[in-house]
C-alpha atoms as a PDB file:
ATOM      1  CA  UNK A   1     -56.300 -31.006  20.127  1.00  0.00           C
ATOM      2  CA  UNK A   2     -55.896 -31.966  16.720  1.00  0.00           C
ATOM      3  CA  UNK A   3     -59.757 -32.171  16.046  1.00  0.00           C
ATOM      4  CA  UNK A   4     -59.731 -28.360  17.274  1.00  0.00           C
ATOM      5  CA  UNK A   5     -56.751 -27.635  14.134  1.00  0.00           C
ATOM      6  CA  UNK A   6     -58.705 -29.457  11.652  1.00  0.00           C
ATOM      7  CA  UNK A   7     -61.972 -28.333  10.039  1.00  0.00           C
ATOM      8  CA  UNK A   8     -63.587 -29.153   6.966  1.00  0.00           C
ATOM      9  CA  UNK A   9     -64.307 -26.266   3.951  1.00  0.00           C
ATOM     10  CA  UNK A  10     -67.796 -25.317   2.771  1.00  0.00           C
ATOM     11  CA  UNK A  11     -69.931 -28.166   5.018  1.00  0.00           C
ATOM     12  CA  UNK A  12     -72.774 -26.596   3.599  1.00  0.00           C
ATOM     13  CA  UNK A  13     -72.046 -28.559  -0.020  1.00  0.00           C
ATOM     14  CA  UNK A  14     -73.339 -31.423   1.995  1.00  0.00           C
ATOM     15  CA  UNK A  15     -76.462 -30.382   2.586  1.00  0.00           C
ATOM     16  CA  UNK A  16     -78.020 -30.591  -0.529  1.00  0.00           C
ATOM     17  CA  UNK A  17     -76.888 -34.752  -0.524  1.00  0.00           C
ATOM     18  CA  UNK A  18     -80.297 -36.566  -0.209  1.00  0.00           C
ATOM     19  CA  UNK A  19     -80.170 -39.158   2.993  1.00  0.00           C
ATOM     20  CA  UNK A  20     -76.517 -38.784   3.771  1.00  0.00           C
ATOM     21  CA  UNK A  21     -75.595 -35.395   4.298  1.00  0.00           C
ATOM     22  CA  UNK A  22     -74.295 -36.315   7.954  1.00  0.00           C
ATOM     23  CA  UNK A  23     -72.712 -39.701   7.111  1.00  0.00           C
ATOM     24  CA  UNK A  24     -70.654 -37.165   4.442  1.00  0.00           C
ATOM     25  CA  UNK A  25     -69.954 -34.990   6.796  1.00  0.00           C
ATOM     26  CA  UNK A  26     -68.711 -37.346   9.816  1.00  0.00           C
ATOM     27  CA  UNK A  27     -66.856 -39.811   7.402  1.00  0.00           C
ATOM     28  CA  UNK A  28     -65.324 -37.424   6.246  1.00  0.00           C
ATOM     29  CA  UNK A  29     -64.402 -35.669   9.184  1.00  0.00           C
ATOM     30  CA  UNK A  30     -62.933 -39.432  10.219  1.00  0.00           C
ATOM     31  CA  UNK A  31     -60.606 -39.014   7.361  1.00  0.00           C
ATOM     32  CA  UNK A  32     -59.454 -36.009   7.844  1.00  0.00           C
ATOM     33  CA  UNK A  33     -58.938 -36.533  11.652  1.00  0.00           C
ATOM     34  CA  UNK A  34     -56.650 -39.601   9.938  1.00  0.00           C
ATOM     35  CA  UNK A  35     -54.383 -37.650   7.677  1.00  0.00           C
ATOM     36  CA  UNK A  36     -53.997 -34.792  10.448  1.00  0.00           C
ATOM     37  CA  UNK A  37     -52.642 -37.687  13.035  1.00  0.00           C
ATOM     38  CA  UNK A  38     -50.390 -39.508  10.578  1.00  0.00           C
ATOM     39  CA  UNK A  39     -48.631 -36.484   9.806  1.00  0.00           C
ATOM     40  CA  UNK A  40     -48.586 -34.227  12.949  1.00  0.00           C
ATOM     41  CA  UNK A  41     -44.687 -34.455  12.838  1.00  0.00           C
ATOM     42  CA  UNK A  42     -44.094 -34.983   9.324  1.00  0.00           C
ATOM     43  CA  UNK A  43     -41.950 -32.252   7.024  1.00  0.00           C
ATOM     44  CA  UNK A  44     -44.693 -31.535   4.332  1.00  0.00           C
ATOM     45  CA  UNK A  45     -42.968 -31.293   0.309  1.00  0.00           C
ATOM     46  CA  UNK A  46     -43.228 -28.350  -1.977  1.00  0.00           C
ATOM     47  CA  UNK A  47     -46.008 -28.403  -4.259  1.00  0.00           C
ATOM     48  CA  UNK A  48     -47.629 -27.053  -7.216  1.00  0.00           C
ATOM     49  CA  UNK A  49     -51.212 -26.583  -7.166  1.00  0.00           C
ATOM     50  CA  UNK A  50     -52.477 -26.693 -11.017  1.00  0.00           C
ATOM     51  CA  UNK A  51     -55.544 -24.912 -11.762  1.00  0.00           C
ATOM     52  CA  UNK A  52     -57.496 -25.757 -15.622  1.00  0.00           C
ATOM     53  CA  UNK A  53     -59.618 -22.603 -16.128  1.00  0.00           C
ATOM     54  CA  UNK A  54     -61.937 -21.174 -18.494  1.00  0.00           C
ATOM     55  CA  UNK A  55     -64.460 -17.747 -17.330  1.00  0.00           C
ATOM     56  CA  UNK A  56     -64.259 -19.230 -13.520  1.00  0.00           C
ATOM     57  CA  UNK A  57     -64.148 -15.616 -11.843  1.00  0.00           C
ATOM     58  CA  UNK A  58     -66.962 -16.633  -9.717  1.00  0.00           C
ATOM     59  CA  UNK A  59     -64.984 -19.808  -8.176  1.00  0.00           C
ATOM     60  CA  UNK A  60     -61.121 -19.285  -8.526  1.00  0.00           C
ATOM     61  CA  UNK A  61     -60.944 -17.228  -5.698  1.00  0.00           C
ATOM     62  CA  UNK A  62     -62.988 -19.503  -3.677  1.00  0.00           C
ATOM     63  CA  UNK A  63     -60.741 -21.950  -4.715  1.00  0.00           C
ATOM     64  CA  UNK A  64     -57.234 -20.394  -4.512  1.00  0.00           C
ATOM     65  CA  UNK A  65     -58.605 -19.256  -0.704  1.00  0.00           C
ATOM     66  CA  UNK A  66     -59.129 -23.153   0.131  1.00  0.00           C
ATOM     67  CA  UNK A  67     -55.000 -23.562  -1.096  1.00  0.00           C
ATOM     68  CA  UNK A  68     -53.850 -21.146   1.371  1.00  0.00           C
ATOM     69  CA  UNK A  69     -55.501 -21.891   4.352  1.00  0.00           C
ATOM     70  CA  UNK A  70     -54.193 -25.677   4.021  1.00  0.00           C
ATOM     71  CA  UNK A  71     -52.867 -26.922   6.985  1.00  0.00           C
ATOM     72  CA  UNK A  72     -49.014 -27.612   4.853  1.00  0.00           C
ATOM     73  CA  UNK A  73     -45.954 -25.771   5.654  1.00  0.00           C
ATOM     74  CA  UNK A  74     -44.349 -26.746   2.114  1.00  0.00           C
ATOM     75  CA  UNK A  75     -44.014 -24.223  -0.996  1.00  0.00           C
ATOM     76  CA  UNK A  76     -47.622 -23.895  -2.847  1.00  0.00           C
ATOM     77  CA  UNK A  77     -46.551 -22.883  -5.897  1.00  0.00           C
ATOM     78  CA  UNK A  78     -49.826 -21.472  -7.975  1.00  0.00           C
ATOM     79  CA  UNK A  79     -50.158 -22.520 -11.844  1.00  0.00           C
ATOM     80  CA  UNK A  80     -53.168 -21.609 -13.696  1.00  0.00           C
ATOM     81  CA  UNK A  81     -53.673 -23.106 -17.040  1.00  0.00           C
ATOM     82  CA  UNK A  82     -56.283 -20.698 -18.769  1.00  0.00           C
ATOM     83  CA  UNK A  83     -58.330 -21.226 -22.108  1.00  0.00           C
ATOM     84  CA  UNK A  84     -58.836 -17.863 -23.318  1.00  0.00           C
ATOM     85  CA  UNK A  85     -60.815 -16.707 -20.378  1.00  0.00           C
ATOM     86  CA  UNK A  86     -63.131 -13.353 -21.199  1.00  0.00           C
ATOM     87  CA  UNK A  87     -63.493 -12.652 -17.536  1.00  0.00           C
ATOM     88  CA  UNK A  88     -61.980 -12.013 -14.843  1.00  0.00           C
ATOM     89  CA  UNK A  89     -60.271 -15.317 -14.024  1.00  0.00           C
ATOM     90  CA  UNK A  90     -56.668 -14.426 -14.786  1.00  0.00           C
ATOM     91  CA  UNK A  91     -56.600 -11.264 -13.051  1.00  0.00           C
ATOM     92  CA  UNK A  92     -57.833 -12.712 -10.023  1.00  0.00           C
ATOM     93  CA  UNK A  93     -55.616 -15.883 -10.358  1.00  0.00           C
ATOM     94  CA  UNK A  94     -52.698 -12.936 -10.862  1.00  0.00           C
ATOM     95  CA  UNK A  95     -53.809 -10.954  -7.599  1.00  0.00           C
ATOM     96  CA  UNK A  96     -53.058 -14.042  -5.686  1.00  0.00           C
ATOM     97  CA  UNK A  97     -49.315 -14.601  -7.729  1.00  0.00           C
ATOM     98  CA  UNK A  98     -50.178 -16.982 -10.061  1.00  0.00           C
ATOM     99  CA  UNK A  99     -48.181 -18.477 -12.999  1.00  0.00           C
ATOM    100  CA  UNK A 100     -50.978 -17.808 -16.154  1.00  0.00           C
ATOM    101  CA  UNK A 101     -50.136 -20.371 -18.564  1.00  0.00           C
ATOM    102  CA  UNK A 102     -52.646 -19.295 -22.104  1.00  0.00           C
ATOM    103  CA  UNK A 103     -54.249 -21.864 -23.970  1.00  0.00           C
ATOM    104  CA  UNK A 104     -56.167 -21.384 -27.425  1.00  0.00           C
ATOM    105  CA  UNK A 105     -59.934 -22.618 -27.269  1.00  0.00           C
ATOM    106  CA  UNK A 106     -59.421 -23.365 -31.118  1.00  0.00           C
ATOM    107  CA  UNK A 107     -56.729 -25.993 -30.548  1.00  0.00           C
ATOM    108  CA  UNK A 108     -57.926 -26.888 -26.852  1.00  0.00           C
ATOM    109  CA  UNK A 109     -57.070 -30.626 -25.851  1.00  0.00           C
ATOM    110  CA  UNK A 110     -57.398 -31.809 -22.494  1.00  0.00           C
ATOM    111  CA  UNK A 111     -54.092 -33.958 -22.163  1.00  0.00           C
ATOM    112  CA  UNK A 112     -52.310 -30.882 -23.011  1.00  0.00           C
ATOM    113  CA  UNK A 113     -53.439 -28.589 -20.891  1.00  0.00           C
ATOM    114  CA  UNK A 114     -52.394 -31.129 -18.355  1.00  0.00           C
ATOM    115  CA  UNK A 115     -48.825 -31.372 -19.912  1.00  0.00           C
ATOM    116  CA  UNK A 116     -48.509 -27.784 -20.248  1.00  0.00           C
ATOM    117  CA  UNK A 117     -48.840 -27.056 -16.187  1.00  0.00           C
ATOM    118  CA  UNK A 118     -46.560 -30.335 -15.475  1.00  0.00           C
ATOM    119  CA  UNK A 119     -43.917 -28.262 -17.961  1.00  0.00           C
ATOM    120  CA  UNK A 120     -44.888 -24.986 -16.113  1.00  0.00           C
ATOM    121  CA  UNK A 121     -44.306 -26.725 -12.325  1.00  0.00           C
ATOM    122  CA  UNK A 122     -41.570 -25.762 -10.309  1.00  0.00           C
ATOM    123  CA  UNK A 123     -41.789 -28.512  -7.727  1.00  0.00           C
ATOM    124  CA  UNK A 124     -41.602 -32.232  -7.475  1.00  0.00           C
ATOM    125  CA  UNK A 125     -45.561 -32.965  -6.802  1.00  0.00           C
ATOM    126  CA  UNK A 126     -48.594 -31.077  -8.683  1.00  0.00           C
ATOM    127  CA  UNK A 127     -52.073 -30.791  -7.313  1.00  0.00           C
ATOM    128  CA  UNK A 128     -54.432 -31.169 -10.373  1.00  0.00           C
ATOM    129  CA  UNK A 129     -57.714 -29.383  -9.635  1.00  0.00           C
ATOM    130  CA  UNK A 130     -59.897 -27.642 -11.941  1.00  0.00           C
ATOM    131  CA  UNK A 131     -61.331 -24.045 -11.559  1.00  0.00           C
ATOM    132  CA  UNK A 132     -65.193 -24.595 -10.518  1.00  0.00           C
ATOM    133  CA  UNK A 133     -64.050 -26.764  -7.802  1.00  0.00           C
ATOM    134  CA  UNK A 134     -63.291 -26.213  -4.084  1.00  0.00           C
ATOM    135  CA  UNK A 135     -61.076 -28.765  -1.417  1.00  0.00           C
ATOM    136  CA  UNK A 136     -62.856 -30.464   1.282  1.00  0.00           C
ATOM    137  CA  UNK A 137     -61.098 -29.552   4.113  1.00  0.00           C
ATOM    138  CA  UNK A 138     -57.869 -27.580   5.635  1.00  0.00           C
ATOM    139  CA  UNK A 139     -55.764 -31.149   5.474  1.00  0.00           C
ATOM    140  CA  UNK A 140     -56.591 -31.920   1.820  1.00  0.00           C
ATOM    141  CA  UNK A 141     -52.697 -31.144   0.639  1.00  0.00           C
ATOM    142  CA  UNK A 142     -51.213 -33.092   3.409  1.00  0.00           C
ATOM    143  CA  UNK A 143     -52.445 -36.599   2.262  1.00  0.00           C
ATOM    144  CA  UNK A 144     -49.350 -35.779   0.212  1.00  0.00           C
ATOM    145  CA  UNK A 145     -47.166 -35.387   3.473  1.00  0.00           C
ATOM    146  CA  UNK A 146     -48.569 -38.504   4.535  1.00  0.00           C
ATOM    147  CA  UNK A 147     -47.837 -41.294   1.510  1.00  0.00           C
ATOM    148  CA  UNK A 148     -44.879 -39.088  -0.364  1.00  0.00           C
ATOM    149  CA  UNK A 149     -41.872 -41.278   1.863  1.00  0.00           C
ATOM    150  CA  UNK A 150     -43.367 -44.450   0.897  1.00  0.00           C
ATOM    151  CA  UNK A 151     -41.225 -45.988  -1.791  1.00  0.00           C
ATOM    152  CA  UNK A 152     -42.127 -45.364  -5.650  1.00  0.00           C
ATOM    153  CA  UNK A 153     -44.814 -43.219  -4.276  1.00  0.00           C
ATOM    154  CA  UNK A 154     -46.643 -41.823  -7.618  1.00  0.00           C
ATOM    155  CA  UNK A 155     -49.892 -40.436  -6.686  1.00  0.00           C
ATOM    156  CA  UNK A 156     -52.746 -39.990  -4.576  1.00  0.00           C
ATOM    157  CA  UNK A 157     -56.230 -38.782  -4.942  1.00  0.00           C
ATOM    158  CA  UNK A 158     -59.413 -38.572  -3.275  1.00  0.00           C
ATOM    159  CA  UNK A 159     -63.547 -38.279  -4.205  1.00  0.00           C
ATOM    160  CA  UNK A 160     -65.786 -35.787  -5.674  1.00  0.00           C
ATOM    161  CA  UNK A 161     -68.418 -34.650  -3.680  1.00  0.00           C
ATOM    162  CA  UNK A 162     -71.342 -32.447  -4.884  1.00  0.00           C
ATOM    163  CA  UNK A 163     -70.268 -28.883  -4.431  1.00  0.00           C
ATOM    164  CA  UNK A 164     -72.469 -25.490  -3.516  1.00  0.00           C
ATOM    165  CA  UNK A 165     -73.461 -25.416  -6.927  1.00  0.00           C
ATOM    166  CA  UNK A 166     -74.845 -28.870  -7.541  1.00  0.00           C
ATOM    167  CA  UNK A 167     -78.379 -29.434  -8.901  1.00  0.00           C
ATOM    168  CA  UNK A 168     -80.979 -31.995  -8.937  1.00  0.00           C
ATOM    169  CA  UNK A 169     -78.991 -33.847 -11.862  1.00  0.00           C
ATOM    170  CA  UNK A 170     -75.437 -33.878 -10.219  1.00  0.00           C
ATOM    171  CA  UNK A 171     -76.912 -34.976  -6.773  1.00  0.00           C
ATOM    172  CA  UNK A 172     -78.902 -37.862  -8.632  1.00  0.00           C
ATOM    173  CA  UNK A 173     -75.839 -38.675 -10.816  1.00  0.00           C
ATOM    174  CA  UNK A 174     -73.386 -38.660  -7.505  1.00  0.00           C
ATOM    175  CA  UNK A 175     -76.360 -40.524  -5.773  1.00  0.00           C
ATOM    176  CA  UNK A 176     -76.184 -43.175  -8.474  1.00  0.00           C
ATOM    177  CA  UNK A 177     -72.326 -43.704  -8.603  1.00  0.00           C
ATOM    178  CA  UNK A 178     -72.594 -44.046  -4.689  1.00  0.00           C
ATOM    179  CA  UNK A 179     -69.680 -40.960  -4.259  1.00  0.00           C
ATOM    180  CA  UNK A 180     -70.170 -41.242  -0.714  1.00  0.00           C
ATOM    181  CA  UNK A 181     -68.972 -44.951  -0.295  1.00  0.00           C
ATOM    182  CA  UNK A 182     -66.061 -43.861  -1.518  1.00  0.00           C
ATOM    183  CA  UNK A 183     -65.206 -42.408   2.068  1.00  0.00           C
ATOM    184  CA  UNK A 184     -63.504 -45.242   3.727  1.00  0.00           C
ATOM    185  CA  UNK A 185     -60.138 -45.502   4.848  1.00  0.00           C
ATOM    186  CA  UNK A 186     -57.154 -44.795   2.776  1.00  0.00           C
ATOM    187  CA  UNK A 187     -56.226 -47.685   0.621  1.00  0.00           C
ATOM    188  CA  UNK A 188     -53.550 -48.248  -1.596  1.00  0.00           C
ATOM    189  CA  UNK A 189     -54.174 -49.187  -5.467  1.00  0.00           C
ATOM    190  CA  UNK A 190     -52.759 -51.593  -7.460  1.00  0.00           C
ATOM    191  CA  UNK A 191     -55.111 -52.366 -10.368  1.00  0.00           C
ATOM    192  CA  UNK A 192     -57.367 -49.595 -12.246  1.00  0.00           C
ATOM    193  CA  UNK A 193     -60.509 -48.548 -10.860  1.00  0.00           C
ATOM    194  CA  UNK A 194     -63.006 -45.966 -12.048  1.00  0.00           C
ATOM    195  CA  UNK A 195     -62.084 -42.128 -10.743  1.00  0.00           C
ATOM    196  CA  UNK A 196     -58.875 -43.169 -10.292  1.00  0.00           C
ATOM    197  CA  UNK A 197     -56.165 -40.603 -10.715  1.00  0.00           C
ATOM    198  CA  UNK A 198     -59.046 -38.495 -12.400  1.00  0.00           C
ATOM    199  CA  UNK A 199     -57.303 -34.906 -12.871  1.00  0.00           C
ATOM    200  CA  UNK A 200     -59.685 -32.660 -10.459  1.00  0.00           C
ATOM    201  CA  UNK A 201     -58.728 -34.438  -7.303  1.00  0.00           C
ATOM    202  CA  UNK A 202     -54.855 -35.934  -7.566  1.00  0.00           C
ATOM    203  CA  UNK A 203     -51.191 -35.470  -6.281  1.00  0.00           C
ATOM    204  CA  UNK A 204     -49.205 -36.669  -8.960  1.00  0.00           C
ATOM    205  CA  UNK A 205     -45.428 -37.290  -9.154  1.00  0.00           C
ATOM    206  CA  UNK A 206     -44.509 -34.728 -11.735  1.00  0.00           C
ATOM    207  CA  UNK A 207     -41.542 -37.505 -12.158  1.00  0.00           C
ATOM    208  CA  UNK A 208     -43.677 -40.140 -12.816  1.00  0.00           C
ATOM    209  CA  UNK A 209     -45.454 -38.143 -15.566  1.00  0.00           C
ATOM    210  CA  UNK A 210     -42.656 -37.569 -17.058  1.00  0.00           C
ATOM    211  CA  UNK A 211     -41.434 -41.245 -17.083  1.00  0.00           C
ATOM    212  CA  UNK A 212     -44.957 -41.902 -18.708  1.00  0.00           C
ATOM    213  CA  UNK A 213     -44.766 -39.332 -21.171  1.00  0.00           C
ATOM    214  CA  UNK A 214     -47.219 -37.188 -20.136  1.00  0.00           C
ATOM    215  CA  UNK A 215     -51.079 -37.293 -20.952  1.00  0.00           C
ATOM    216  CA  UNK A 216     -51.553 -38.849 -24.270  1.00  0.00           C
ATOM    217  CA  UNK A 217     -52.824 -35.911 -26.439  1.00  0.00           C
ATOM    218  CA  UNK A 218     -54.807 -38.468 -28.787  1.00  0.00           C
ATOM    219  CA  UNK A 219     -57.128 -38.316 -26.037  1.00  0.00           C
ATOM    220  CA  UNK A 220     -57.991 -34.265 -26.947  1.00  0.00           C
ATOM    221  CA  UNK A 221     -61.524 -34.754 -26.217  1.00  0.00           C
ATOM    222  CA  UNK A 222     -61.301 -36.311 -22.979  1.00  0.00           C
ATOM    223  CA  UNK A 223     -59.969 -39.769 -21.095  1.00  0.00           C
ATOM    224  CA  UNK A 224     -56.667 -38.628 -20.860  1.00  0.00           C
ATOM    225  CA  UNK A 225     -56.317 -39.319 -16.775  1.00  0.00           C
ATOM    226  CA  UNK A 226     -57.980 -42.574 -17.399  1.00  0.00           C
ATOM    227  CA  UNK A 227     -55.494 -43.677 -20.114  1.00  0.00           C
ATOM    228  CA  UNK A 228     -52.987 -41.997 -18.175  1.00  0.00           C
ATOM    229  CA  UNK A 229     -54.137 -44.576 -15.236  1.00  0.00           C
ATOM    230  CA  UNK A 230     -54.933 -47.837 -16.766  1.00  0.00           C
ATOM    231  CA  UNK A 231     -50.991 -47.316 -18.004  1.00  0.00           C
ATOM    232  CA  UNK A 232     -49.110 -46.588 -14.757  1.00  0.00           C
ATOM    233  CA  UNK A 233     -51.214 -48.826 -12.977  1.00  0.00           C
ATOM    234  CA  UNK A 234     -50.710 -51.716 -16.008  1.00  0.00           C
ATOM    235  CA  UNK A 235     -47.118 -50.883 -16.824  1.00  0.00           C
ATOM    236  CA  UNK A 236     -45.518 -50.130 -13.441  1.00  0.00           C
ATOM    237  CA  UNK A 237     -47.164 -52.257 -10.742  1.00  0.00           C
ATOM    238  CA  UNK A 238     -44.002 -51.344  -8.214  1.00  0.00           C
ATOM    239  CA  UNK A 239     -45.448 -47.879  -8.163  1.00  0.00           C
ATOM    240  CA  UNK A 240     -47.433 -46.630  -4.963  1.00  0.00           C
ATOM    241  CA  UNK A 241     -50.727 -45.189  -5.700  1.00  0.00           C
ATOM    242  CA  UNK A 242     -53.173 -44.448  -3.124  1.00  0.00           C
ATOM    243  CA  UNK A 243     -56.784 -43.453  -2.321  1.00  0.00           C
ATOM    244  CA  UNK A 244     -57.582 -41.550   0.133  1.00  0.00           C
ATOM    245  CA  UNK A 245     -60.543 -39.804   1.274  1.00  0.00           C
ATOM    246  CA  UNK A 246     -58.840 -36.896   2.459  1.00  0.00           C
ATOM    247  CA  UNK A 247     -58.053 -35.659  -0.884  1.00  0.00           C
ATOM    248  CA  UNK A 248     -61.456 -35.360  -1.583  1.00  0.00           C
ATOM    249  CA  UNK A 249     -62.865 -32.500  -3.569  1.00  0.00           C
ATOM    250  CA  UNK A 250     -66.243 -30.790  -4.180  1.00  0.00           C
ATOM    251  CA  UNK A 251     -66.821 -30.903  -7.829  1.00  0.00           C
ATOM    252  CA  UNK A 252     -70.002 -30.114  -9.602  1.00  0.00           C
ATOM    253  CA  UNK A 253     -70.994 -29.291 -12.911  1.00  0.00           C
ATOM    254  CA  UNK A 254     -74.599 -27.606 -12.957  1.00  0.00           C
ATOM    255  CA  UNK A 255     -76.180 -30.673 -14.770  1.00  0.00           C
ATOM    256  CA  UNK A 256     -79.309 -29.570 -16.725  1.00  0.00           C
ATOM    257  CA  UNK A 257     -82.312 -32.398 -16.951  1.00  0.00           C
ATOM    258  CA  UNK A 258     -81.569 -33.196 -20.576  1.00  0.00           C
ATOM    259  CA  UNK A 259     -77.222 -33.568 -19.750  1.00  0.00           C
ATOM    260  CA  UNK A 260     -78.114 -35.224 -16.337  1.00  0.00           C
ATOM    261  CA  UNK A 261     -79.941 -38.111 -18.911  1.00  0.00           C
ATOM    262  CA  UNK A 262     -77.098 -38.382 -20.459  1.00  0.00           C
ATOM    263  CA  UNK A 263     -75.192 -39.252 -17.672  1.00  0.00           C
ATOM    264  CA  UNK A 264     -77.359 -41.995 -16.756  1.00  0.00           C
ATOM    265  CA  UNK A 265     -77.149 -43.386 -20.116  1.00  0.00           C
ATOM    266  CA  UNK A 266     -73.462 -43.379 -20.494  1.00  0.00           C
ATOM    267  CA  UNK A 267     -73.172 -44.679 -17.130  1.00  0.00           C
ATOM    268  CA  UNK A 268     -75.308 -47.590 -17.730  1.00  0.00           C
ATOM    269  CA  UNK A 269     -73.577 -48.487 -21.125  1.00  0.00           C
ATOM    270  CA  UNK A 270     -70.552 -48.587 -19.035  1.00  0.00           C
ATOM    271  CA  UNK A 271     -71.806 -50.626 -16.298  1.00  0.00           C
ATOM    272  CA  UNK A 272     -72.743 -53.343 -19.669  1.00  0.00           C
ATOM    273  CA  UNK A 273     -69.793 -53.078 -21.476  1.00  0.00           C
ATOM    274  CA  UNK A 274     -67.040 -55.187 -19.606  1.00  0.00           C
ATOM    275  CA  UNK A 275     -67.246 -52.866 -16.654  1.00  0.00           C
ATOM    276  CA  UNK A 276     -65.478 -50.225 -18.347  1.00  0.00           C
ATOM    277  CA  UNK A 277     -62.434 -51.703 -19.610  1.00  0.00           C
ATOM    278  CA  UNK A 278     -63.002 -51.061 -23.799  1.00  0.00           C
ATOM    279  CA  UNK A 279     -61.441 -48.705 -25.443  1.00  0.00           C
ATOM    280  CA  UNK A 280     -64.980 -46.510 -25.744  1.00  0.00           C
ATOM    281  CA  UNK A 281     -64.803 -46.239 -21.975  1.00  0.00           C
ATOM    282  CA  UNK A 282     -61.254 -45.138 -22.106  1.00  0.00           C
ATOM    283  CA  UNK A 283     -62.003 -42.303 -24.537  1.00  0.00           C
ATOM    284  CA  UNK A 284     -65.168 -41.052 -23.965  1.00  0.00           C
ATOM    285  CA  UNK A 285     -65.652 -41.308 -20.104  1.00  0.00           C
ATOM    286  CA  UNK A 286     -68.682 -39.697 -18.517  1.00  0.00           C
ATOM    287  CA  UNK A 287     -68.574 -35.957 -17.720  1.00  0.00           C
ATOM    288  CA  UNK A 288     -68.207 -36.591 -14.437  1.00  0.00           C
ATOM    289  CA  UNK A 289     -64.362 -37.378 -14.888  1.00  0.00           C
ATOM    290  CA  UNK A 290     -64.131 -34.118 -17.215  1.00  0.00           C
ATOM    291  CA  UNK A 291     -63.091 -30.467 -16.688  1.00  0.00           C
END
């Protein structure tokens, strides 16, 4: 019965994964399955879903559509944080009710567009998800419902998968960072990893942030989930922080040969410079973890 309630969103993102388009698929399934039975009786919590845009007409609807036929009986409250759009983005993010919060592209910085929807939220936990992506399945919102009663719960997030859009370079680069090993079951988190708490696929305490500060705006260009990370996972170990698969998102970027090099390169100066724990890493992580 509660495979038949369950499905996951766009399956045909996977196809385009060289070798392991049905491991995806099934694994993932698994974890969805997972969530769906750990919470079949649980009351789900309000939440804000927080949406970084910039010209996405062609994907926010997509997107919003993938909010609101989540499995989750809480509040979905929709905030869109928009950086001077010249498309359609914020009338269709309007259609569907949503808060427009306006950014300037001349003073854009990353942590604060992050700070500005935490401001803008109306409810206790915020979705951070970014405009060109989509969710992987109808039970993506209630891996919240399933770790939010554990005590000094903070966060949870989940992989990114190549989406529909995904070329040759993002499949490689996803191929390379072995994305789909990140599948396996639900696990909680107690020291910093890389993609962790990266701000496309997390439920975040909007509590927590605010006992952290917020993002750090010195990181303007970028790094400011990782920072954010290394520091709640560094500075308050008693929090609960959790991966799970089931939060998983499809997240591609449309990598051109020449930017799909560059990925390779930064990720092998990462993999050689103390695994990622400098303060170059911190700053300037790969694209991958960027809007």
């Amino acid at each position: 019965m509660v495979e038949n309630s369950i499905r996951l969103l766009h399956p045909e993102a996977h196809d385009s994964t060289w070798g392991v388009r049905h491991h995806i698929a099934d694994t993932l399934f698994t974890r969805v399955k997972e969530v769906r039975e750990a919470t079949d009786i649980q009351p789900d919590p309000n939440v804000t879903v927080l949406i970084r845009t910039r010209n996405h007409e062609r994907t926010i609807g997509s997107l919003i559509d993938d909010v609101l036929v989540q499995q989750f009986g809480g509040e979905k409250q929709l905030v869109v944080v928009d950086t001077e759009s010249n498309d359609r983005t914020k009338e269709i993010a309007k259609r569907y009710g949503a808060v427009i919060v306006p950014l300037r592209q001349s003073t854009f910085n990353y942590a604060d567009s992050l700070n500005r929807g935490f401001e803008a939220a109306d409810h206790p936990f915020v979705v951070e998800l970014v405009g060109h992506s989509n969710l992987s399945s109808t039970c993506a919102l209630r891996t919240l419902t399933r770790w939010a009663g554990k005590p000094n719960f903070a966060a949870v997030y989940g992989a990114a998968l190549p989406n529909t859009n995904a070329t040759r370079g993002d499949i490689l680069i996803s191929a390379l960072t072995r994305a789909h090993r990140r599948l396996g079951p639900a696990e909680r988190i107690e020291r910093w990893e890389p993609g962790a708490l990266v701000a496309h696929r997390t439920i975040l305490s909007k509590a927590v942030w605010k006992e952290l500060g917020g993002y750090d705006t010195a990181y303007g260009d970028g790094g400011e989930d990782t920072a954010f990370a290394r520091k709640m996972l560094n500075e308050r170990p008693e929090l609960f922080v959790v991966r799970d698969p089931g939060m998983s998102v499809l997240h591609s970027y449309g990598l051109d040969p020449l930017a799909t090099v560059r990925q390779i390169s930064t990720l092998a100066r990462k993999r050689y410079q103390g695994k990622g724990r400098s303060f170059t890493e911190m700053k300037y992580r790969t694209d991958l973890e960027r809007v």
